[in-house]
PDB file of N, CA and C in Angstrom:
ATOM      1  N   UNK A   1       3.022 -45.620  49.682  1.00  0.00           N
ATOM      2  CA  UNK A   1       1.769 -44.949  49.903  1.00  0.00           C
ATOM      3  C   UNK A   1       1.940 -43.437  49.889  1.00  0.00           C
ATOM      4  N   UNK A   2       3.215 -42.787  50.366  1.00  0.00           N
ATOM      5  CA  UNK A   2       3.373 -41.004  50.497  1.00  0.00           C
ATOM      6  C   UNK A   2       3.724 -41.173  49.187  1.00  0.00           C
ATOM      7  N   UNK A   3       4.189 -41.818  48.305  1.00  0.00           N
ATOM      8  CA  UNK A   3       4.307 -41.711  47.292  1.00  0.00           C
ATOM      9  C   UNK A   3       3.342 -41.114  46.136  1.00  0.00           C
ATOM     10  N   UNK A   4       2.252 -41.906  45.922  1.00  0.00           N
ATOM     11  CA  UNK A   4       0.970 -42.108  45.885  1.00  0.00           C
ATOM     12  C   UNK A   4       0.216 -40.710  46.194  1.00  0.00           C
ATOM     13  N   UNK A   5       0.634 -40.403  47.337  1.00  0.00           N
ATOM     14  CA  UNK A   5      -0.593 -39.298  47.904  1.00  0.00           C
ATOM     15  C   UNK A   5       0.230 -38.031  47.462  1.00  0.00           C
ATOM     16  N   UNK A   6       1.600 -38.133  47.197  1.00  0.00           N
ATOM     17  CA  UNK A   6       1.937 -36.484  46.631  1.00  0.00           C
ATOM     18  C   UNK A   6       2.054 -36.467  45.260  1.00  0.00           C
ATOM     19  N   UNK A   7       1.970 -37.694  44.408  1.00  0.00           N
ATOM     20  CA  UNK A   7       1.746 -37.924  42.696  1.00  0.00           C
ATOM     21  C   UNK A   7      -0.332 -37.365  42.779  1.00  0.00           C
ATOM     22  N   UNK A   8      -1.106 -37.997  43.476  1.00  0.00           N
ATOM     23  CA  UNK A   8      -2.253 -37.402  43.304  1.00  0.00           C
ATOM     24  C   UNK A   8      -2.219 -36.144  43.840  1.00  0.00           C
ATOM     25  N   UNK A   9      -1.788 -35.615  44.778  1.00  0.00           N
ATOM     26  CA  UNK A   9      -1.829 -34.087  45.336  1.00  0.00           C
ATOM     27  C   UNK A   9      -1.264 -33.294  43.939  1.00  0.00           C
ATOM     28  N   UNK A  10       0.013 -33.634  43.121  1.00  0.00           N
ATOM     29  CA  UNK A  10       0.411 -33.040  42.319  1.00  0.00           C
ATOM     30  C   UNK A  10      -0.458 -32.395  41.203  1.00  0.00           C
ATOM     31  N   UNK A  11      -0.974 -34.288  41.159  1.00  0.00           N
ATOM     32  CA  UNK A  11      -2.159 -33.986  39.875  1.00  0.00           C
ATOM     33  C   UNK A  11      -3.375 -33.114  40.228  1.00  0.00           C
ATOM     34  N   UNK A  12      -3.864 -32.809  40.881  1.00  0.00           N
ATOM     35  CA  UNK A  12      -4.905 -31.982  41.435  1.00  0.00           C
ATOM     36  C   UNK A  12      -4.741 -30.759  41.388  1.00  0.00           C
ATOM     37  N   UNK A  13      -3.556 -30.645  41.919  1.00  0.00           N
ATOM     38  CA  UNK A  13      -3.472 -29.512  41.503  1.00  0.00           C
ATOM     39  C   UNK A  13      -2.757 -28.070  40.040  1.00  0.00           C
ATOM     40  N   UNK A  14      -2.124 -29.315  39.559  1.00  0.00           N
ATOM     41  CA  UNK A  14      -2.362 -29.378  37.875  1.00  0.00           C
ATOM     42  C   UNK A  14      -3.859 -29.103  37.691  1.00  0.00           C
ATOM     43  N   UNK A  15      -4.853 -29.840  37.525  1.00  0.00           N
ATOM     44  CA  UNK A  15      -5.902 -29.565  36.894  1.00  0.00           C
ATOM     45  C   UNK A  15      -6.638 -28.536  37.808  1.00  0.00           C
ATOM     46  N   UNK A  16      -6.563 -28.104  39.072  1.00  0.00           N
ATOM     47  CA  UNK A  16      -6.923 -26.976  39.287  1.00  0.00           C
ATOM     48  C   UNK A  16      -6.664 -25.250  38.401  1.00  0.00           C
ATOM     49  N   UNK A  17      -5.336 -25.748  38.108  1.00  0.00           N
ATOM     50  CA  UNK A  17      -4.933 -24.808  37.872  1.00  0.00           C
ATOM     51  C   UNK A  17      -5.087 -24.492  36.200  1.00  0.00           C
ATOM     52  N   UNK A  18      -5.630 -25.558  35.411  1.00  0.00           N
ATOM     53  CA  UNK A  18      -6.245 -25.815  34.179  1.00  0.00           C
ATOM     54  C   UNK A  18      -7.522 -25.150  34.548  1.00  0.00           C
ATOM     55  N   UNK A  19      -7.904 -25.592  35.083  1.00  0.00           N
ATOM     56  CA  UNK A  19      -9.625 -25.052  35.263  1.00  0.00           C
ATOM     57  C   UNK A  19      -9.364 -23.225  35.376  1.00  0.00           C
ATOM     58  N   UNK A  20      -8.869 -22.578  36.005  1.00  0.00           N
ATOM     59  CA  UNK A  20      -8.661 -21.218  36.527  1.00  0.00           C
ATOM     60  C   UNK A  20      -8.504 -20.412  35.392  1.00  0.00           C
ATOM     61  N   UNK A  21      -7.666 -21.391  34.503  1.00  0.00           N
ATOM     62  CA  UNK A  21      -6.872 -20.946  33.618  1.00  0.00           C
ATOM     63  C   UNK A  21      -7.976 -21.164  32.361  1.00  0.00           C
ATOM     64  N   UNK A  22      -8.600 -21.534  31.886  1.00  0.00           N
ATOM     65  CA  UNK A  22     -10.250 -22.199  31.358  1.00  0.00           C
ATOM     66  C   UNK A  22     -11.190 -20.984  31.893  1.00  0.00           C
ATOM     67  N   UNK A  23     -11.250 -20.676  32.788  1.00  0.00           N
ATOM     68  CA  UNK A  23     -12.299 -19.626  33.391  1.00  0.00           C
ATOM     69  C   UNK A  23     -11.984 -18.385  33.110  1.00  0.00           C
ATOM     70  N   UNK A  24     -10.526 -18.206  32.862  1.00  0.00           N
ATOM     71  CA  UNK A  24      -9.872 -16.402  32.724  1.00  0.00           C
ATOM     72  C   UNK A  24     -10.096 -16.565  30.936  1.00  0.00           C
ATOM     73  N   UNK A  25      -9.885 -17.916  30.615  1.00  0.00           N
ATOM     74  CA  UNK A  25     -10.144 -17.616  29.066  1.00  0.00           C
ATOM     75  C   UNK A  25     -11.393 -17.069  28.305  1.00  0.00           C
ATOM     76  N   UNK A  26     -12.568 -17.445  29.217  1.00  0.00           N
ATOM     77  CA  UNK A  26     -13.695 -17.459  29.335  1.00  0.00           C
ATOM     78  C   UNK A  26     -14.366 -15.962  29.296  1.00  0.00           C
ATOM     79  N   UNK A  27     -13.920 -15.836  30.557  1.00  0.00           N
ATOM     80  CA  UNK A  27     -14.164 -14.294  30.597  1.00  0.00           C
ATOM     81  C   UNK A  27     -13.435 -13.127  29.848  1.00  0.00           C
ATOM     82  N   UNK A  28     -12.177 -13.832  29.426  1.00  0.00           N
ATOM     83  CA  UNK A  28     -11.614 -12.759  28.376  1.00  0.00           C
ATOM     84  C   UNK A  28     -12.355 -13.093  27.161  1.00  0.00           C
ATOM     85  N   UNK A  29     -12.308 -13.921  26.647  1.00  0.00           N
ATOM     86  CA  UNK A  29     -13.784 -14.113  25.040  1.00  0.00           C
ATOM     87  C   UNK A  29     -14.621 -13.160  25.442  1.00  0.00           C
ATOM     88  N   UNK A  30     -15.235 -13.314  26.231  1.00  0.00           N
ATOM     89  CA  UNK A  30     -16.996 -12.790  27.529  1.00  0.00           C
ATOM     90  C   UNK A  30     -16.405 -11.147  26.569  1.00  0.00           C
ATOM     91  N   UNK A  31     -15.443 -10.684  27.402  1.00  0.00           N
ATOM     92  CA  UNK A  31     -15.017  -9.177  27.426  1.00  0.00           C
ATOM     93  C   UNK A  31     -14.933  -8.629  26.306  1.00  0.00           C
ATOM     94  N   UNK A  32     -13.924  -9.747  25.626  1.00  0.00           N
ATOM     95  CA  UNK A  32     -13.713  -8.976  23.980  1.00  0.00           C
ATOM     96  C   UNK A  32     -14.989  -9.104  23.039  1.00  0.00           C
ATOM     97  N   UNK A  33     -15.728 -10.154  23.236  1.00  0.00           N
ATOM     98  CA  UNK A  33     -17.225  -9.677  22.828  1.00  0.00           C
ATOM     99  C   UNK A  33     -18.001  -8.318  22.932  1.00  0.00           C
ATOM    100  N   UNK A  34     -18.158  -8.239  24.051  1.00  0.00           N
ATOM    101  CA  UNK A  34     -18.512  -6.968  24.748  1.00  0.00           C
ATOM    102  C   UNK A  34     -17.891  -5.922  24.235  1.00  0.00           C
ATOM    103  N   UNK A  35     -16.498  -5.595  24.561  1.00  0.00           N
ATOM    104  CA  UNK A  35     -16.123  -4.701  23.742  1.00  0.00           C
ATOM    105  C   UNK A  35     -16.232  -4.652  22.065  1.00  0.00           C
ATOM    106  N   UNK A  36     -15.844  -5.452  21.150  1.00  0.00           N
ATOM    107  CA  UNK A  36     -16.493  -5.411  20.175  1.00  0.00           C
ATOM    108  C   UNK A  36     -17.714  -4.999  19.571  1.00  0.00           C
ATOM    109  N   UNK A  37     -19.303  -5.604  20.594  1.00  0.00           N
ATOM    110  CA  UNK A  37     -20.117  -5.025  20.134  1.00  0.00           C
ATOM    111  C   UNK A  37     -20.489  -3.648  20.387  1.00  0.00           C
ATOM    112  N   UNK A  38     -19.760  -2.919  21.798  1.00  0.00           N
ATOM    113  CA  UNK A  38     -19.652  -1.481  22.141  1.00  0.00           C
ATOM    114  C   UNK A  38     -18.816  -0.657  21.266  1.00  0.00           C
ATOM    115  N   UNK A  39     -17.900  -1.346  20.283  1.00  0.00           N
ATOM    116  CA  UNK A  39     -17.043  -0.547  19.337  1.00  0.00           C
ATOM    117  C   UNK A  39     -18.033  -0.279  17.625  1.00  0.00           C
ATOM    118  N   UNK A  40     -19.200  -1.761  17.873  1.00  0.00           N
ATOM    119  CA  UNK A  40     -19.740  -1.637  16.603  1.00  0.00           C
ATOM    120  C   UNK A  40     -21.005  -0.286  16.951  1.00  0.00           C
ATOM    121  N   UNK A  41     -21.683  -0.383  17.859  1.00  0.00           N
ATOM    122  CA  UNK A  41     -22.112   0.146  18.347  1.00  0.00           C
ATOM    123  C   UNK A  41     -21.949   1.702  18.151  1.00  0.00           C
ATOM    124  N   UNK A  42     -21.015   2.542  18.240  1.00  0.00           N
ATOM    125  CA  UNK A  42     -20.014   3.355  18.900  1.00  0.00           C
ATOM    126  C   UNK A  42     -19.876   3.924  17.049  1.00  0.00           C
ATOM    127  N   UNK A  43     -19.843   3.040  16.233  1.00  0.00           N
ATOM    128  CA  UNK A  43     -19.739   3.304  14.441  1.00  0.00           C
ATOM    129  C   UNK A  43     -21.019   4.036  14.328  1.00  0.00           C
ATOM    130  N   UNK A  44     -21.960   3.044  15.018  1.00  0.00           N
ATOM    131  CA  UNK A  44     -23.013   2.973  14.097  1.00  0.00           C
ATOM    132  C   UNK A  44     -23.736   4.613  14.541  1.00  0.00           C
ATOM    133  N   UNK A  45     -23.196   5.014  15.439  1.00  0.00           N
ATOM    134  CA  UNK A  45     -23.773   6.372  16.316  1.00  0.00           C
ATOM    135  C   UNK A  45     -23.371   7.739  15.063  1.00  0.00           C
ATOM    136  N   UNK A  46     -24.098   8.656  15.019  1.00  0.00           N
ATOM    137  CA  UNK A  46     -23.899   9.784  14.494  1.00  0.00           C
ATOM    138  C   UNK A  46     -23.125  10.492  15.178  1.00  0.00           C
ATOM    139  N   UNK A  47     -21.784  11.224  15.303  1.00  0.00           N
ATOM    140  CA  UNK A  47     -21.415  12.458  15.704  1.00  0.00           C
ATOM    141  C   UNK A  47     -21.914  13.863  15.341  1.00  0.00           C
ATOM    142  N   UNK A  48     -21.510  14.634  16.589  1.00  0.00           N
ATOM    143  CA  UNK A  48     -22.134  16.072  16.843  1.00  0.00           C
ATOM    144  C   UNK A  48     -22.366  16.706  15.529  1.00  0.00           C
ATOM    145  N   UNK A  49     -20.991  16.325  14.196  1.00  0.00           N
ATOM    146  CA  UNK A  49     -21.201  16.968  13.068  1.00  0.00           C
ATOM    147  C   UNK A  49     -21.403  16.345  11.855  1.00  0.00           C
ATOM    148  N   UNK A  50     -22.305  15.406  12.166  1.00  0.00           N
ATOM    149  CA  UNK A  50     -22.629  14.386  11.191  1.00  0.00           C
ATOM    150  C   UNK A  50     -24.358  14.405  10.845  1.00  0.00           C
ATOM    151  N   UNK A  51     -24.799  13.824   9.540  1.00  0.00           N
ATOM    152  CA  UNK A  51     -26.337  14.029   9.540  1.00  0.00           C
ATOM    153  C   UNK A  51     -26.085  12.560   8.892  1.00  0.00           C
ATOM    154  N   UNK A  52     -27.395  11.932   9.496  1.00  0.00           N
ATOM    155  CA  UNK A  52     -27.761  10.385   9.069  1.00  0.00           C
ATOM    156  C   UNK A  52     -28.840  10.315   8.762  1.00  0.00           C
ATOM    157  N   UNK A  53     -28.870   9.921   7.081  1.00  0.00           N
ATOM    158  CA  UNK A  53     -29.887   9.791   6.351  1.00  0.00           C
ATOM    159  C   UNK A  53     -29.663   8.291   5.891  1.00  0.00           C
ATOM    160  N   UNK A  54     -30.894   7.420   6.363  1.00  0.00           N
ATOM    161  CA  UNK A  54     -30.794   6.105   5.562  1.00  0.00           C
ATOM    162  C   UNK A  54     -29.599   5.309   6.548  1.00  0.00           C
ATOM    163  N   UNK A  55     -29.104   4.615   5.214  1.00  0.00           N
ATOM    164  CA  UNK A  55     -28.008   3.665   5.684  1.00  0.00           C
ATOM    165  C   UNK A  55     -26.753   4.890   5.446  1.00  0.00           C
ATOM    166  N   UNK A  56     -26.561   6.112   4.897  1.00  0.00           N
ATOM    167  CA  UNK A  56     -25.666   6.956   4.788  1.00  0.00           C
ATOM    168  C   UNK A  56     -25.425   7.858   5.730  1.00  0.00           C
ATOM    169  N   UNK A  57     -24.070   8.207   5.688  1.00  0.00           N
ATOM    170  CA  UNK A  57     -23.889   9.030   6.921  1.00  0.00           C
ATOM    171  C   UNK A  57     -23.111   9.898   6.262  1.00  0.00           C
ATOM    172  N   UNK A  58     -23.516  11.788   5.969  1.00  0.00           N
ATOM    173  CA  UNK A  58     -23.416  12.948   5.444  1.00  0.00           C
ATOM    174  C   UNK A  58     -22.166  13.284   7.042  1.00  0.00           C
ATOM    175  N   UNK A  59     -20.624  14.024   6.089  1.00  0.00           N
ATOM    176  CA  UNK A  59     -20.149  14.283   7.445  1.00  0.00           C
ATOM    177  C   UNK A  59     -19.081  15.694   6.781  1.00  0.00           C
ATOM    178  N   UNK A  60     -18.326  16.182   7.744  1.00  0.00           N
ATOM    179  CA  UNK A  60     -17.442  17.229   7.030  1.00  0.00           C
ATOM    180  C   UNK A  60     -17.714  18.489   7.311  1.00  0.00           C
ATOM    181  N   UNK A  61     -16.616  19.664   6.755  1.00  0.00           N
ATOM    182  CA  UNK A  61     -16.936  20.501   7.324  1.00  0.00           C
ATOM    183  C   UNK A  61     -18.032  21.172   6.910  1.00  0.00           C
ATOM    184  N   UNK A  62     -18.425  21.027   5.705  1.00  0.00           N
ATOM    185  CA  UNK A  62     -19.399  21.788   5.275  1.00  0.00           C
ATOM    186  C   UNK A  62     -21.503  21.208   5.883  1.00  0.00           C
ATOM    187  N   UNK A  63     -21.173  20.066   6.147  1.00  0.00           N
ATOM    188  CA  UNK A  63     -22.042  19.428   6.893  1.00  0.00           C
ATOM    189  C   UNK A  63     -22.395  20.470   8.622  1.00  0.00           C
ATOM    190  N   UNK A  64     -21.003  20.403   8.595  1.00  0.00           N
ATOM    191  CA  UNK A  64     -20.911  21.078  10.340  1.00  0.00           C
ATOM    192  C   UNK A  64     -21.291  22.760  10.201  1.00  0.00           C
ATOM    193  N   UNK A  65     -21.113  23.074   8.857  1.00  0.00           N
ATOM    194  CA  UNK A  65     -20.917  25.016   9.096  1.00  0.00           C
ATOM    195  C   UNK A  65     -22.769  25.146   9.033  1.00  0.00           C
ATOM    196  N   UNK A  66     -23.580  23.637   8.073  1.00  0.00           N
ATOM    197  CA  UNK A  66     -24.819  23.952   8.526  1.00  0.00           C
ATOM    198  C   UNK A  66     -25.550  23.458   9.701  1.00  0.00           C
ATOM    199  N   UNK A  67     -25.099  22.745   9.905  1.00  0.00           N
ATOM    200  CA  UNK A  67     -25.185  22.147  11.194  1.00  0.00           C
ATOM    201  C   UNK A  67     -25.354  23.030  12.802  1.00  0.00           C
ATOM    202  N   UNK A  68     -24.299  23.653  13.089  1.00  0.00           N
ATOM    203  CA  UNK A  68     -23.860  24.078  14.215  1.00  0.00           C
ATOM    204  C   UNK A  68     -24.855  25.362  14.383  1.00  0.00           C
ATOM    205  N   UNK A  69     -25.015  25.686  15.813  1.00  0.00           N
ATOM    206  CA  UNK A  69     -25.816  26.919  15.968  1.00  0.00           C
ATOM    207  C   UNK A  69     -24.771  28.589  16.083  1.00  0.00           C
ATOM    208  N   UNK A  70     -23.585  28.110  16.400  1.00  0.00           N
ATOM    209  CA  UNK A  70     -22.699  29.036  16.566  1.00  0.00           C
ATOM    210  C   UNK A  70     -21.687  28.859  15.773  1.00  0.00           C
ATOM    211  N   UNK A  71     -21.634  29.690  14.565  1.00  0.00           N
ATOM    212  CA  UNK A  71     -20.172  29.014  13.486  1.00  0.00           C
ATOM    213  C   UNK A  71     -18.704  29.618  14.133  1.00  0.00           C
ATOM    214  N   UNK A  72     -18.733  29.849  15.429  1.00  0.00           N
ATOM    215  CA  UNK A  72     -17.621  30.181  15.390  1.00  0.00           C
ATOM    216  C   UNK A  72     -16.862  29.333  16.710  1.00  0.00           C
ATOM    217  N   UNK A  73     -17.909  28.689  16.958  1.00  0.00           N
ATOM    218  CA  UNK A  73     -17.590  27.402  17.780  1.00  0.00           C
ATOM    219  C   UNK A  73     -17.197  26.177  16.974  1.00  0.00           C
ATOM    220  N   UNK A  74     -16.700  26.759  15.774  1.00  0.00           N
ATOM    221  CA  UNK A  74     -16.046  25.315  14.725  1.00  0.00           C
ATOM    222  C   UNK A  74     -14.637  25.911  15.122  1.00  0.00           C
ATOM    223  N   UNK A  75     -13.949  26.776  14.990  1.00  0.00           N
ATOM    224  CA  UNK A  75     -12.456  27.225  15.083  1.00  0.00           C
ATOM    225  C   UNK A  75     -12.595  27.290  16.496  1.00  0.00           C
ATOM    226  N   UNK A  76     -13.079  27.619  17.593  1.00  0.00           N
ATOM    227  CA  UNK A  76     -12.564  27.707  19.226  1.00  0.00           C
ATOM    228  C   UNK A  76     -11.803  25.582  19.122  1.00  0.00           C
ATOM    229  N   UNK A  77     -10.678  26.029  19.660  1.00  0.00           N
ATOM    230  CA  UNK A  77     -10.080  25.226  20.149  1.00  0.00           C
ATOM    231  C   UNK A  77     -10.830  24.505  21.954  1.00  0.00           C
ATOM    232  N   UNK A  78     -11.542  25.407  22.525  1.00  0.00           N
ATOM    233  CA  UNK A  78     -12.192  25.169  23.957  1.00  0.00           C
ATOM    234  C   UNK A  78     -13.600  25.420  23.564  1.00  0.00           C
ATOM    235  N   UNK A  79     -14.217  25.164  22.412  1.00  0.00           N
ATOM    236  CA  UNK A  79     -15.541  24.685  22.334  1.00  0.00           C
ATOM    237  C   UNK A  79     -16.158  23.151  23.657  1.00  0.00           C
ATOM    238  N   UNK A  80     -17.114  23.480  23.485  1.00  0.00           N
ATOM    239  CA  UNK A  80     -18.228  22.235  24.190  1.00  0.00           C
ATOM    240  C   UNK A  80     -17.762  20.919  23.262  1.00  0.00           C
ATOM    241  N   UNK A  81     -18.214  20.063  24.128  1.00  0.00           N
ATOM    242  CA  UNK A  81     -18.329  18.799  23.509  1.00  0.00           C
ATOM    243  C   UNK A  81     -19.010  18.700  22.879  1.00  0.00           C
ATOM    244  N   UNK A  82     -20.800  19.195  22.682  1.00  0.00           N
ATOM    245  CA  UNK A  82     -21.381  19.224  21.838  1.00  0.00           C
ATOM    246  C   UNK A  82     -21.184  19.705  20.342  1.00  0.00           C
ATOM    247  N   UNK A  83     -20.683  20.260  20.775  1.00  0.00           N
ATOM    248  CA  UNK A  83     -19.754  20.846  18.815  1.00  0.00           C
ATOM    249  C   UNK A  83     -18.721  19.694  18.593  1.00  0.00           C
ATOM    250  N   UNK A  84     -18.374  18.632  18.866  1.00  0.00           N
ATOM    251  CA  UNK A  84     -17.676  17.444  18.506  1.00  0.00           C
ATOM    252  C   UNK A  84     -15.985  18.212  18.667  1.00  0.00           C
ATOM    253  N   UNK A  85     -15.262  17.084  18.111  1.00  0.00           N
ATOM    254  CA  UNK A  85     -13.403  17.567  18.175  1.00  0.00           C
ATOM    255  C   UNK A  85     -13.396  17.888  16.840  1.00  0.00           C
ATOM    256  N   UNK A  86     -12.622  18.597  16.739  1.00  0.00           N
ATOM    257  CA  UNK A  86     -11.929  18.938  15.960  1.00  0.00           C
ATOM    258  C   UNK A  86     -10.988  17.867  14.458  1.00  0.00           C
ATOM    259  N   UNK A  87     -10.548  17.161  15.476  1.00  0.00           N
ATOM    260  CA  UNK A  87      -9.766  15.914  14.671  1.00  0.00           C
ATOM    261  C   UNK A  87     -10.716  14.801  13.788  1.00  0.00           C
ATOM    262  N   UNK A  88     -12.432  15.144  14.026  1.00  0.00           N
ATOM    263  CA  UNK A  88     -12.800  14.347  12.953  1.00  0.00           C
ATOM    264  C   UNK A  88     -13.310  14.636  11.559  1.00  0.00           C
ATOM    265  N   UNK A  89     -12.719  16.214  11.772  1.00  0.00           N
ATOM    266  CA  UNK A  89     -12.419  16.532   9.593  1.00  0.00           C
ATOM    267  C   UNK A  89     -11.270  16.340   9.250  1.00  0.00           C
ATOM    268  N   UNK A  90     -10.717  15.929  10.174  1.00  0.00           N
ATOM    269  CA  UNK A  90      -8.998  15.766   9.530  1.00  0.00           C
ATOM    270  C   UNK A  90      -8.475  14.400   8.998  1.00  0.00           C
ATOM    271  N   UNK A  91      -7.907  14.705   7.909  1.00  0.00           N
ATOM    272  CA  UNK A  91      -7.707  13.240   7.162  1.00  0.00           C
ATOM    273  C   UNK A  91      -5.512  12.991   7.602  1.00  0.00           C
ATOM    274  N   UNK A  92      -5.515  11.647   8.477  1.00  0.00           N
ATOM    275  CA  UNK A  92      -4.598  11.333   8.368  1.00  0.00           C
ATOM    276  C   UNK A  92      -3.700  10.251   7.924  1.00  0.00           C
ATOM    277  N   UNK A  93      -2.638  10.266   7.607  1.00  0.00           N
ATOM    278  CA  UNK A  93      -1.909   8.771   7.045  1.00  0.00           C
ATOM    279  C   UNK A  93      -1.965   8.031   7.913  1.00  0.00           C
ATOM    280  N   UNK A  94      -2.293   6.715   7.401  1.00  0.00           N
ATOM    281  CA  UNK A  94      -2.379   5.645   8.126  1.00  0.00           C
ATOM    282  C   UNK A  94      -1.094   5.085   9.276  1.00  0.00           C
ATOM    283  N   UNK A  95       0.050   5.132   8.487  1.00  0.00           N
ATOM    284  CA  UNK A  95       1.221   4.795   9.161  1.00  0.00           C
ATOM    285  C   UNK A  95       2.135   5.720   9.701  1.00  0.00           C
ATOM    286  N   UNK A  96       1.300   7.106   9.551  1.00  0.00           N
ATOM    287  CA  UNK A  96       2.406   8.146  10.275  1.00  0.00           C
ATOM    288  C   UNK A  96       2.044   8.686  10.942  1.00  0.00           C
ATOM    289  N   UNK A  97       0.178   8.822  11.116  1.00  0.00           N
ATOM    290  CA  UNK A  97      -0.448   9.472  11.707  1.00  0.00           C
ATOM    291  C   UNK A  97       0.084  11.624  11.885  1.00  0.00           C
ATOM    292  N   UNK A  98       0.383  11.969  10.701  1.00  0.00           N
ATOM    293  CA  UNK A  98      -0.138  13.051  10.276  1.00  0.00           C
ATOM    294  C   UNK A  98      -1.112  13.372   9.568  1.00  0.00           C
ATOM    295  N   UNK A  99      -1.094  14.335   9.547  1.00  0.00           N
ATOM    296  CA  UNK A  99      -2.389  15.218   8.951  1.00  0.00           C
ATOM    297  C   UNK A  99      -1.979  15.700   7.825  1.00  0.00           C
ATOM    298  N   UNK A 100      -2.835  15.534   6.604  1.00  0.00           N
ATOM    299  CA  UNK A 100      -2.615  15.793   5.305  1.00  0.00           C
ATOM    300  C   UNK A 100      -3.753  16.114   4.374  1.00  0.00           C
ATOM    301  N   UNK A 101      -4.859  16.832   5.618  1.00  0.00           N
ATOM    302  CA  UNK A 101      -5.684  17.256   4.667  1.00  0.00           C
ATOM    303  C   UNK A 101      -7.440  17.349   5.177  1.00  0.00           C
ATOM    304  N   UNK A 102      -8.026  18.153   4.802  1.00  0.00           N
ATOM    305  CA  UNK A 102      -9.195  17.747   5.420  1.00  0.00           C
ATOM    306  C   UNK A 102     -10.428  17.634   4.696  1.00  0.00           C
ATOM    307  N   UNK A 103     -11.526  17.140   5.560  1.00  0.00           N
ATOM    308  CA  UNK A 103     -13.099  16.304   5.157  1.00  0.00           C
ATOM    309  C   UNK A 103     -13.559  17.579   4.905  1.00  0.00           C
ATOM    310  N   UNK A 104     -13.907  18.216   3.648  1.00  0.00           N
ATOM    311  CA  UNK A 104     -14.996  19.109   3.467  1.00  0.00           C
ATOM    312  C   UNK A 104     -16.333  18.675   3.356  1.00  0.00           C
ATOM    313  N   UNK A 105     -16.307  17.417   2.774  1.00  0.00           N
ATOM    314  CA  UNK A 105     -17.454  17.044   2.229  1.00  0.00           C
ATOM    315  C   UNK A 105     -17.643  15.252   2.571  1.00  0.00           C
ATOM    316  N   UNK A 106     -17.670  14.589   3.050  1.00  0.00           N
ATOM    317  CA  UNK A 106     -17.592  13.051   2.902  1.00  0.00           C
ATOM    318  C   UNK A 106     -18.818  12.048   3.147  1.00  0.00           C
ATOM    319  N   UNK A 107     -18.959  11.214   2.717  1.00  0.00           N
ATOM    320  CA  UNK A 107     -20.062  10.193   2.597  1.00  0.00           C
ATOM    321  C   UNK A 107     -19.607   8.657   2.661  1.00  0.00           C
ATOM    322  N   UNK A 108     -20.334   8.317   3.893  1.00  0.00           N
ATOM    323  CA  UNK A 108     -20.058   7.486   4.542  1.00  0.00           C
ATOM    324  C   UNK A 108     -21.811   6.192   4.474  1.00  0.00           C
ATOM    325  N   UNK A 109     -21.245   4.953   3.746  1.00  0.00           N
ATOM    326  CA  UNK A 109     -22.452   4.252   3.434  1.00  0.00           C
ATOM    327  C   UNK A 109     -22.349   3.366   4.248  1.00  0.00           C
TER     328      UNK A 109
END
C-alpha cells in the first residue's frame, strides 16, 4: 500500500510539473507575439528624418537637410532626439558591422 501511495505521489507530481512547464510555454508564445507585433509596428513608424508618402518611405540625408528646422543640428553629435541618431544614414556590413558608407538618398517601399 506505501508502495502505491509514493508511485501515485510520484506521478502527480510529474504531471504537475508538465502543466507549469505548458503554462511558461504559453506565455512565452503570448510574449514573442507581442514583441513581434511591437517590432512590426516599430517598421511601420516614420523616423524624425524620414517623409512617408503612400506605401513609400523617402529617407537620407538629403531628405533630413530638408526636413530639419536647424541644419546644423544634423552634425551636433548632442542634438535632441527629435532630430533622430545619427547612425540611421549610415550604411553598414552585415557581418562586421562597420560603416562603409552613407544614405544620401534612399527609398524604402
Amino acid at each position: 500500500m506505501k508502495r502505491m501511495a509514493i508511485i501515485l505521489l510520484g506521478f502527480t507530481i510529474l504531471i504537475a510539473g508538465a502543466q507549469t512547464t505548458r503554462a511558461q510555454d504559453a506565455l512565452e508564445s503570448q510574449l514573442a507575439a507581442r514583441l513581434e507585433k511591437a517590432a512590426s509596428l516599430s517598421d511601420n513608424m516614420a523616423k524624425p528624418r524620414e517623409v512617408v508618402g503612400g506605401k513609400v518611405t523617402y529617407g537620407g540625408i538629403a531628405v533630413a537637410w530638408f526636413k530639419t528646422d536647424n541644419l546644423l543640428q544634423l552634425v551636433n553629435p548632442f542634438a535632441p532626439a527629435r532630430y533622430g541618431s545619427g547612425d540611421d544614414n549610415l550604411l553598414r556590413d552585415p557581418s562586421s558591422g562597420r560603416v562603409y558608407g552613407w544614405k544620401l538618398f534612399s527609398i524604402r517601399f
